[in-house]
Protein backbone atom coordinates (compact mmCIF):
# COMPACT_ATOMS: atom_id res chain seq x y z
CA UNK A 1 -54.91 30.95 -48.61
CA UNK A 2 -52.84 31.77 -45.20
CA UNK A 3 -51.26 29.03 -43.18
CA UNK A 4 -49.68 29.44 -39.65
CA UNK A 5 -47.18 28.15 -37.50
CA UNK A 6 -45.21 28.50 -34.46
CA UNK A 7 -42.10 27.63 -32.40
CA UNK A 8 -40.40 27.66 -29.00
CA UNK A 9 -37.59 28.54 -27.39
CA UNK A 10 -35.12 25.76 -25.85
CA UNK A 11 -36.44 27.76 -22.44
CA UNK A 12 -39.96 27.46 -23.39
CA UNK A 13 -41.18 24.97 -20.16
CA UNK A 14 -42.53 22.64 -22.61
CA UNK A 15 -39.22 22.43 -24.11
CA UNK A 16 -37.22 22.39 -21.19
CA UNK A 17 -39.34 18.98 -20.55
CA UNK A 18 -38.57 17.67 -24.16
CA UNK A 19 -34.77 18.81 -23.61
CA UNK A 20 -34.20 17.19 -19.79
CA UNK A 21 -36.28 14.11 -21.47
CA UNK A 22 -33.71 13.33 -24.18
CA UNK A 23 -30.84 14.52 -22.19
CA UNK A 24 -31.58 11.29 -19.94
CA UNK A 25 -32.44 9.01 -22.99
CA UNK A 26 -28.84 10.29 -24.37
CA UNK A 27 -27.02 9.47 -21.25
CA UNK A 28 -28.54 6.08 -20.80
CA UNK A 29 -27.58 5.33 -24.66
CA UNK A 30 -24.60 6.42 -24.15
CA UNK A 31 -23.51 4.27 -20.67
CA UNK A 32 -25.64 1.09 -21.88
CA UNK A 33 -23.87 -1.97 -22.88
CA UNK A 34 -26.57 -2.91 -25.40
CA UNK A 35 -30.16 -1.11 -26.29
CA UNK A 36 -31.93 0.16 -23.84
CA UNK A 37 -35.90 0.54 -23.53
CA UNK A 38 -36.52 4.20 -22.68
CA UNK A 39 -39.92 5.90 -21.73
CA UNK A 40 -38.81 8.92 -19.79
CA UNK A 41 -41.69 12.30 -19.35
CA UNK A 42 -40.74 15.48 -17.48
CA UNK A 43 -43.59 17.93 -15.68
CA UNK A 44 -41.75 20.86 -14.32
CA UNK A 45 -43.72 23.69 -12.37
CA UNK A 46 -42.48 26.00 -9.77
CA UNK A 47 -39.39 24.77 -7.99
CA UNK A 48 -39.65 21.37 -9.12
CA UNK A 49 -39.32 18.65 -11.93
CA UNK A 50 -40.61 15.82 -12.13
CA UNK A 51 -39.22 12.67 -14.30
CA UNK A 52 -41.33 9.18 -14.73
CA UNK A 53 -41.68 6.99 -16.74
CA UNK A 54 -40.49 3.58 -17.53
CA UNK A 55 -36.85 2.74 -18.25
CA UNK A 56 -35.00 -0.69 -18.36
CA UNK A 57 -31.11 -0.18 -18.71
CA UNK A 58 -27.96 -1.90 -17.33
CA UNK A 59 -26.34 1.27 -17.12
CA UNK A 60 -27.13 3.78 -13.91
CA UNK A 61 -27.71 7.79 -14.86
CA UNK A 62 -27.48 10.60 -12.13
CA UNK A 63 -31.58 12.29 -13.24
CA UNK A 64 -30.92 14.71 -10.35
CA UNK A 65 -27.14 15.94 -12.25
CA UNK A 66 -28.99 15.44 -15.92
CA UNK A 67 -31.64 18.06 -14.99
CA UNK A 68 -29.10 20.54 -13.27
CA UNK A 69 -27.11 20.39 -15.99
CA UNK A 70 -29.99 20.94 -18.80
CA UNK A 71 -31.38 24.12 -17.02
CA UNK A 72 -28.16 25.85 -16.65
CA UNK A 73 -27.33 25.30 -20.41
CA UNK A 74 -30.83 26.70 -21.12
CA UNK A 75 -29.87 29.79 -18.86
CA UNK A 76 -31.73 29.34 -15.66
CA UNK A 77 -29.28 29.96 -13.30
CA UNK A 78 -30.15 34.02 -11.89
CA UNK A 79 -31.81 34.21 -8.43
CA UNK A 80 -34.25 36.62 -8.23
CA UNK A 81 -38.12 36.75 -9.67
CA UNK A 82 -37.65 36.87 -12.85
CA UNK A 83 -36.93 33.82 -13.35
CA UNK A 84 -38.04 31.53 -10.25
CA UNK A 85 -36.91 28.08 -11.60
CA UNK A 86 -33.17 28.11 -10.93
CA UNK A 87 -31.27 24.69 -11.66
CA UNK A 88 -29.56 24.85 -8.54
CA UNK A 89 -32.82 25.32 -6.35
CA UNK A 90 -35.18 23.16 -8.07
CA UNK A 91 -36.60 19.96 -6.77
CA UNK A 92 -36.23 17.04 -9.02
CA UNK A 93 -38.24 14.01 -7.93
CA UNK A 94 -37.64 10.59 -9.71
CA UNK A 95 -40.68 7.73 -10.50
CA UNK A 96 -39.20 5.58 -12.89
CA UNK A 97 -40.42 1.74 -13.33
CA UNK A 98 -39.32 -1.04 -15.85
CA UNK A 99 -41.11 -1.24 -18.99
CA UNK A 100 -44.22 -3.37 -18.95
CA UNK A 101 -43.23 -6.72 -19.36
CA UNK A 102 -46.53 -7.29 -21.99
CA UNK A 103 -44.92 -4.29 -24.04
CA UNK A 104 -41.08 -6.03 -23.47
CA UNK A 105 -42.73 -9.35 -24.51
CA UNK A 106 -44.37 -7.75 -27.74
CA UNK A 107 -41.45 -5.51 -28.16
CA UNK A 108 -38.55 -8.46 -27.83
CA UNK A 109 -40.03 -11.46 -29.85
CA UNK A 110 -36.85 -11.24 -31.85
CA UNK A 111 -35.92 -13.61 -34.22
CA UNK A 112 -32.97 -13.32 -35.90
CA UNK A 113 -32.62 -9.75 -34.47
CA UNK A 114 -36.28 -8.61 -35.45
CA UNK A 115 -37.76 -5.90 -33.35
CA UNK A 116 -41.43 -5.77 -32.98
CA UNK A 117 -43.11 -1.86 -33.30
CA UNK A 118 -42.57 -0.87 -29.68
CA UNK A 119 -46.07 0.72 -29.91
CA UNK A 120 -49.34 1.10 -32.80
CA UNK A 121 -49.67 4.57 -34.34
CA UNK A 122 -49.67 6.14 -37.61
CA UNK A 123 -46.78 8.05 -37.99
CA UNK A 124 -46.54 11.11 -41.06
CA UNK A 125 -43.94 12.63 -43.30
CA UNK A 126 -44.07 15.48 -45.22
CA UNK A 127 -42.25 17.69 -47.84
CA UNK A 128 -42.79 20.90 -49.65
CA UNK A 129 -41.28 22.87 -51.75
CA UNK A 130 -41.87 26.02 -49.61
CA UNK A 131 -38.23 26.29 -48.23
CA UNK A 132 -34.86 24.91 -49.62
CA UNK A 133 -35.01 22.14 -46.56
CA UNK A 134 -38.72 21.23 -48.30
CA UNK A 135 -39.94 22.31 -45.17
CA UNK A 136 -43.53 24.26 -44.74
CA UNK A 137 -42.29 27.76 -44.90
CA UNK A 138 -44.34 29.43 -42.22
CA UNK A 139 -42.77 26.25 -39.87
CA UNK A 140 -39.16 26.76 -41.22
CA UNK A 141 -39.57 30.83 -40.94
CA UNK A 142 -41.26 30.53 -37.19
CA UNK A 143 -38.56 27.89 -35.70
CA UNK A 144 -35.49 30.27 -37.50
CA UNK A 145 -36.70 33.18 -35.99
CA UNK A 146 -37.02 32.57 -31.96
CA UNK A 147 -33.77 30.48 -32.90
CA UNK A 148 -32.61 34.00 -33.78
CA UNK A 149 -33.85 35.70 -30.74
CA UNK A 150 -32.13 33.02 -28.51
CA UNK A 151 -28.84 33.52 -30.24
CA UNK A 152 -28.62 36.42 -29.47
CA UNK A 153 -30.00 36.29 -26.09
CA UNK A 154 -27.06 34.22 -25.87
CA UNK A 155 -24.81 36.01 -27.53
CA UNK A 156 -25.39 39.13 -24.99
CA UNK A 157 -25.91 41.24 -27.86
CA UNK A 158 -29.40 42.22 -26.58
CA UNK A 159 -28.95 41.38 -22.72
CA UNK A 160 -31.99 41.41 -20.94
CA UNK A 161 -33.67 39.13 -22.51
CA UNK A 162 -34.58 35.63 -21.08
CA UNK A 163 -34.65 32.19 -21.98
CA UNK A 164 -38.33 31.98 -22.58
CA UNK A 165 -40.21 32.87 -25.72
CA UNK A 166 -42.10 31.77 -28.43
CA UNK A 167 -43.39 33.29 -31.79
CA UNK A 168 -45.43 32.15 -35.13
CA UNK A 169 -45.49 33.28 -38.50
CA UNK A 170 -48.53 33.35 -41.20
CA UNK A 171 -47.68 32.94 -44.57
CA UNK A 172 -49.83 33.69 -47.69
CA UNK A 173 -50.14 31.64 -50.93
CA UNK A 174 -50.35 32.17 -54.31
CA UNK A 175 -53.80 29.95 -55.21
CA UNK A 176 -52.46 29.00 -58.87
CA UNK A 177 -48.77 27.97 -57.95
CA UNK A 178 -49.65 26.94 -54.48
CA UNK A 179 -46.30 28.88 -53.53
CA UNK A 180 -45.40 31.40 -50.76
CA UNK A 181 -46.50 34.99 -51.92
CA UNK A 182 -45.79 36.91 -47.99
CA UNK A 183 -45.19 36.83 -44.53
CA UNK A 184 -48.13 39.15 -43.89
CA UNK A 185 -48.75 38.19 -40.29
CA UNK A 186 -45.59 37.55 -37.19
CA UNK A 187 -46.73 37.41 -33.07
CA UNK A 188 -43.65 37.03 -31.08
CA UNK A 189 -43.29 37.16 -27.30
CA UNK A 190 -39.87 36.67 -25.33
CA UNK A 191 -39.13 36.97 -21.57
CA UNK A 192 -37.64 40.26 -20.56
CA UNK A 193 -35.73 41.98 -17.54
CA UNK A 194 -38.83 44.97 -15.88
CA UNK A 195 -38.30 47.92 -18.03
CA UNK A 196 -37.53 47.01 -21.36
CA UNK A 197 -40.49 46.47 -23.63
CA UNK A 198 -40.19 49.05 -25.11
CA UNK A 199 -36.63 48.27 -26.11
CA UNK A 200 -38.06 44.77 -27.16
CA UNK A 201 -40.19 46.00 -29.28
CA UNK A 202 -37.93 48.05 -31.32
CA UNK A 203 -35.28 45.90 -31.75
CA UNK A 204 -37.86 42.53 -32.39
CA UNK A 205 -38.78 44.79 -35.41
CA UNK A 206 -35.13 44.82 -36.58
CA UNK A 207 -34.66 40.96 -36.25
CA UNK A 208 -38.01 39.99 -37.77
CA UNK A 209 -37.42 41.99 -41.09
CA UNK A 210 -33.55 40.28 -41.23
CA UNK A 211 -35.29 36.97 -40.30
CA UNK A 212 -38.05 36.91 -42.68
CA UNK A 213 -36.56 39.13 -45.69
CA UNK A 214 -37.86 39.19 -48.69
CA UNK A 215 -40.64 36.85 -47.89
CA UNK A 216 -41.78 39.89 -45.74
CA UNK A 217 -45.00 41.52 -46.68
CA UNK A 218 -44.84 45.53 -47.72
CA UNK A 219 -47.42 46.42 -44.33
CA UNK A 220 -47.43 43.56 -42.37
CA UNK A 221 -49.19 42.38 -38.74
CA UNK A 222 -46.23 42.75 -36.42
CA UNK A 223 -47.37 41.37 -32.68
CA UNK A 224 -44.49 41.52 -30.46
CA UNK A 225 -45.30 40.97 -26.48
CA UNK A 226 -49.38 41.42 -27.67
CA UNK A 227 -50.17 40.82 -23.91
CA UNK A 228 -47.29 43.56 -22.57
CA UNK A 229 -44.59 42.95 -20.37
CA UNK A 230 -43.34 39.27 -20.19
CA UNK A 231 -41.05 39.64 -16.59
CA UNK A 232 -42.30 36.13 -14.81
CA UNK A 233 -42.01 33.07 -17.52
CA UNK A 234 -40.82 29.29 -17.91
CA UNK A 235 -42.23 26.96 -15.46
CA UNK A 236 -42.77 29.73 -12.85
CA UNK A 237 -45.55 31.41 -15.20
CA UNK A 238 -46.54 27.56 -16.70
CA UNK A 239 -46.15 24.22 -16.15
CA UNK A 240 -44.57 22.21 -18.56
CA UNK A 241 -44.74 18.78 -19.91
CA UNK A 242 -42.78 16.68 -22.56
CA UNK A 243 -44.63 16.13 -25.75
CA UNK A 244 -46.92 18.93 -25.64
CA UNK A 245 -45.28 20.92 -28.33
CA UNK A 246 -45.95 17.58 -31.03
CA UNK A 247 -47.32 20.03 -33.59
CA UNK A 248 -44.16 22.22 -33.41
CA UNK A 249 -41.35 19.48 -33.63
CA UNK A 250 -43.00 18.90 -36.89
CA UNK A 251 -44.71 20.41 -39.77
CA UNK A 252 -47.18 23.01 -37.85
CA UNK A 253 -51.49 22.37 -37.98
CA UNK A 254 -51.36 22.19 -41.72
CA UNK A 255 -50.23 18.55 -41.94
CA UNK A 256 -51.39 15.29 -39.94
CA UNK A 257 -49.71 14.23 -36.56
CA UNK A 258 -50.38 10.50 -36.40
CA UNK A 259 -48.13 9.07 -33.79
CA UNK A 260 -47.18 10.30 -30.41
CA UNK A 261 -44.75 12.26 -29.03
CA UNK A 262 -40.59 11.62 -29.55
CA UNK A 263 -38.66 12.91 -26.77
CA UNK A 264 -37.79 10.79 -24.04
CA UNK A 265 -38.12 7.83 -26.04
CA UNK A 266 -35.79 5.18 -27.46
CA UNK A 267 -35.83 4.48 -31.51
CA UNK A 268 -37.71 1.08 -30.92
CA UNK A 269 -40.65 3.35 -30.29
CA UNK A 270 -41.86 4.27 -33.89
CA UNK A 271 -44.00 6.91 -32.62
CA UNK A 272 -39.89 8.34 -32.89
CA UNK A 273 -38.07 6.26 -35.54
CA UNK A 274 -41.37 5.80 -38.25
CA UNK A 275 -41.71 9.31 -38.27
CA UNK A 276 -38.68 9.85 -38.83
CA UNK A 277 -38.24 7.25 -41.53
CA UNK A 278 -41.60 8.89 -43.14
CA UNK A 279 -39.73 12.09 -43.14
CA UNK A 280 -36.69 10.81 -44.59
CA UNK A 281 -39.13 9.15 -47.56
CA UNK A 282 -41.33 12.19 -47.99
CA UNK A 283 -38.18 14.64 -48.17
CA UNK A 284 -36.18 12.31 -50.60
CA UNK A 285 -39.78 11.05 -53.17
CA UNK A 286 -39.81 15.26 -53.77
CA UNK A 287 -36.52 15.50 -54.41
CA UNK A 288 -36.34 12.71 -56.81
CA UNK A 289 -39.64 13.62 -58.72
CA UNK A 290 -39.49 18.09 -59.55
CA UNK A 291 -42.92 17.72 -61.18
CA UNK A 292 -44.52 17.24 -57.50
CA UNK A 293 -44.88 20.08 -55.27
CA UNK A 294 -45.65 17.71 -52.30
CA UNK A 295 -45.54 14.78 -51.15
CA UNK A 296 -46.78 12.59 -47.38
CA UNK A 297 -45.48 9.43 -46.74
CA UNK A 298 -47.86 7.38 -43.94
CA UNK A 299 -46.74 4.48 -42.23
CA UNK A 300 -48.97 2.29 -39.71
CA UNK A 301 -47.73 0.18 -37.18
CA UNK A 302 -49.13 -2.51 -34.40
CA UNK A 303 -47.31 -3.17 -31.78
CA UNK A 304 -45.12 -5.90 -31.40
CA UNK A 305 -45.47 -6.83 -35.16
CA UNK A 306 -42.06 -5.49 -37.05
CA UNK A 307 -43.13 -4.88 -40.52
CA UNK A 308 -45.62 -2.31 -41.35
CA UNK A 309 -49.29 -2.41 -41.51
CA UNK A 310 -49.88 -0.12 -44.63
CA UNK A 311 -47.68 2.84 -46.24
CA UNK A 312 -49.61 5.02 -47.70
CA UNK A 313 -48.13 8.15 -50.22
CA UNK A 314 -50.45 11.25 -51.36
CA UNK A 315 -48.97 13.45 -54.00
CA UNK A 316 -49.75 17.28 -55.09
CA UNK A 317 -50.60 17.71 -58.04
CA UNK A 318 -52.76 14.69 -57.66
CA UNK A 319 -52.69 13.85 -61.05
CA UNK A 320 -48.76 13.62 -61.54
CA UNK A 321 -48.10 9.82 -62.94
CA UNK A 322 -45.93 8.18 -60.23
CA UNK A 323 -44.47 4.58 -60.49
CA UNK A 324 -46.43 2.32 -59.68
CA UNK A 325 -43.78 0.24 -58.03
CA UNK A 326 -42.60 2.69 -56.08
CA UNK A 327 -43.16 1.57 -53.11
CA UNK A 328 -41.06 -1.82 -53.77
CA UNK A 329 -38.40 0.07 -55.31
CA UNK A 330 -38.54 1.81 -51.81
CA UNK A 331 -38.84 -1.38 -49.71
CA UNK A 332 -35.86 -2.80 -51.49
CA UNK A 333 -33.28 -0.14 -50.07
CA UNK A 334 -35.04 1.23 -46.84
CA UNK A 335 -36.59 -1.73 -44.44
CA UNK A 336 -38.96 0.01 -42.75
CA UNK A 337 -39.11 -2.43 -39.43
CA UNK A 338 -38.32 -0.76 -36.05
CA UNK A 339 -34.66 -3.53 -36.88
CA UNK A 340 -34.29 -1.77 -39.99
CA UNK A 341 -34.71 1.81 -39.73
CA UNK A 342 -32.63 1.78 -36.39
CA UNK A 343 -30.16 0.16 -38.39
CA UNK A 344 -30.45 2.19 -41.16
CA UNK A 345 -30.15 5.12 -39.44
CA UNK A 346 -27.92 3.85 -36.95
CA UNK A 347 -30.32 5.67 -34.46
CA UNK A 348 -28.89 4.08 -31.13
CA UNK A 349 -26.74 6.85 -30.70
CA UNK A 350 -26.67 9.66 -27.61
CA UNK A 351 -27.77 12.17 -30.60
CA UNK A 352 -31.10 13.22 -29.49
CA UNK A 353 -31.23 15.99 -27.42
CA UNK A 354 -29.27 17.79 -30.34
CA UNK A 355 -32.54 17.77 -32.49
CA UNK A 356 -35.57 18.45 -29.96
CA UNK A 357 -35.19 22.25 -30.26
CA UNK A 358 -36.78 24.53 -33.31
CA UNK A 359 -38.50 21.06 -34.90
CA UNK A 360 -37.58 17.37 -35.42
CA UNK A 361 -37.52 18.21 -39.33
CA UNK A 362 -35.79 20.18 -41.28
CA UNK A 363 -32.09 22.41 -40.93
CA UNK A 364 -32.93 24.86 -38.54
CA UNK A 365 -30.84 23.51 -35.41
CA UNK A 366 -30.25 24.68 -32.00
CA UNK A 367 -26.36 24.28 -32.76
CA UNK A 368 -25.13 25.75 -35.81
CA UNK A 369 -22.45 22.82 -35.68
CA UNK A 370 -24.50 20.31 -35.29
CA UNK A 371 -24.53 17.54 -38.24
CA UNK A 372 -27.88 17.29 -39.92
CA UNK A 373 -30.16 14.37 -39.26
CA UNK A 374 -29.52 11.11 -40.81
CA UNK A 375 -33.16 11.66 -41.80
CA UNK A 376 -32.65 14.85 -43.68
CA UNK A 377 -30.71 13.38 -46.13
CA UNK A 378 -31.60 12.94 -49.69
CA UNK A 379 -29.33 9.79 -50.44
CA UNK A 380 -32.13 7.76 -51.30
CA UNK A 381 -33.02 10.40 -54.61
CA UNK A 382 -30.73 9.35 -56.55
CA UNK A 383 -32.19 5.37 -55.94
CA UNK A 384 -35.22 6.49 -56.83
């Protein structure tokens, strides 16, 4: 058995979108006098970006400075073809309108400080004990190694490489123990300056083998640049969009997306803050219990009703004895209401755009000094 994933870089266009959409839910936390209601989507092509959505705040945000700033912390700042979305050049073109007043209606029928589910979904957590952050390993291996490359690209240690790139790693299984055997497959592309491929693809060999290590296969598939030279990228070569990379800001094709997208959005949206509770259970459950190998956590939600519809648990092995009152025990520390796990997680904090690079879940950040997620914690093992 083989299973895949991939990641992007924070220059990726689809990223950039994810990154300039949090970067404007961060600000608007940060400058509101109480709890905003964010909705906010980026599309950026050729010399423009464009931000909608539907925002209600007290608080006023400069987009047009937000997106400037984003895109010269991701790098795209050079004149010239290669790059053909500079931050000082773009367009950026505004359409923001209040949220719905049905979904404010269904969203604010508080009582006593209840929130109701700011939208229906099923949202999914998941844990494995692939990696030491009980991650999927071929996910945890993909998002650390373009995290790598952009380190470095940053770094100037290799300097003509650019801020786009993207790369995914295939991992095979042991059938019996159901854990990692090799890394026997690894396609990686990054954006270059003309006349350096073949640079790229020498030194790409050097960081995948200290990347992947021992997990690396004796022959393996190395694809680096399959389609050649990658001169024209980001949002010049593709348009981008926020939420199109859902599958990589979690746990790759191998595991159920249920909910939505979760950039650009504020924690009263449990497309975000139930999957991120679900996470936080799924992560914790394996921890507590060694004789499971796995475990998802499912929550459903309706919107405008606060407590859950169903939770839901599947183990592996499937015929490990669990406690059957587990999910009370579970109920009785976490409250799993939009009220409880912003609460809980104290999630109306400027903290997101921190955590929308190289996945949503696990330790792999875009910041080495970044704190790890209130959600990767495993304070609720010892509970359990």
């Amino acid at each position: 058995m083989r299973r895949t994933a991939e990641s992007v870089s924070a220059g990726h266009p689809d990223k950039i979108c994810d990154r300039i959409s949090d970067a404007i839910l961060d600000d608007i936390i940060r400058y509101d006098s109480g709890e905003p209601r964010v909705a906010c989507e980026t599309m950026a092509n050729t010399g423009m970006v464009i931000i909608a959505g539907e925002i209600t705040t007290d608080c006023y945000v400069d987009i047009h400075s937000i997106v400037r700033r984003e895109l010269k912390n991701l790098g795209y700042v050079e004149d010239g073809h290669s790059l053909g979305f500079r931050a000082d050049d773009v367009a950026v073109l505004p359409s923001i309108d209040e949220q719905s007043p049905d979904i404010a209606a269904g969203v604010g029928q508080e009582e006593a400080g209840e929130l109701g589910a700011g939208d229906q979904g099923i949202m999914v957590g998941y844990a494995v004990r692939d990696s030491e952050d009980y991650m999927p390993l071929s996910a945890h291996l993909s998002h650390k190694l373009i995290k790598t490359v952009q380190d470095i690209r940053r770094s100037d240690e290799i300097n003509y490489l650019k801020p786009d790139g993207k790369c995914q790693v295939t991992v095979e299984y042991d059938p019996d123990s159901r854990k990692p055997r090799a890394v026997t497959d690894v396609v990686i592309s990054a954006q270059h300056d003309e006349g350096y491929l073949d640079a790229w693809r020498q030194d790409a060999r050097e960081i995948i083998a200290d990347v992947i290590g021992e997990y690396l296969a004796e022959d393996p598939t190395l694809h680096i640049n399959p389609a050649g030279s990658f001169i024209i990228g980001s949002a010049k070569a593709d348009a981008g969009v926020t939420g199109r990379k859902i599958v990589v800001d979690q746990y790759g094709p191998s595991v159920p997306v249920g909910g939505g997208a979760f950039s650009g959005k504020d924690p009263t949206k449990v497309d975000r803050s139930g999957a991120y509770a679900a996470r936080y259970l799924a992560k914790n459950i394996l921890h507590a219990y060694p004789q499971l190998h796995s475990c998802q956590v499912e929550i459903s939600y309706a919107i405008g009703v606060a407590e859950p519809v169903a939770i839901n648990f599947d183990f592996e092995p499937a015929d490990v004895e669990m406690p059957a009152d587990l999910d009370e025990k579970i109920l009785s520390y976490i409250d799993l209401s939009p009220r409880g796990i912003i609460d809980y997680f104290n999630l109306f904090r400027p903290i997101y755009k921190q955590y929308c690079t190289y996945g949503h879940f696990g330790t792999v950040l875009e910041d080495d000094s970044s704190p790890i997620p209130p959600w990767e914690k495993l304070d609720l093992a010892r509970e359990l």
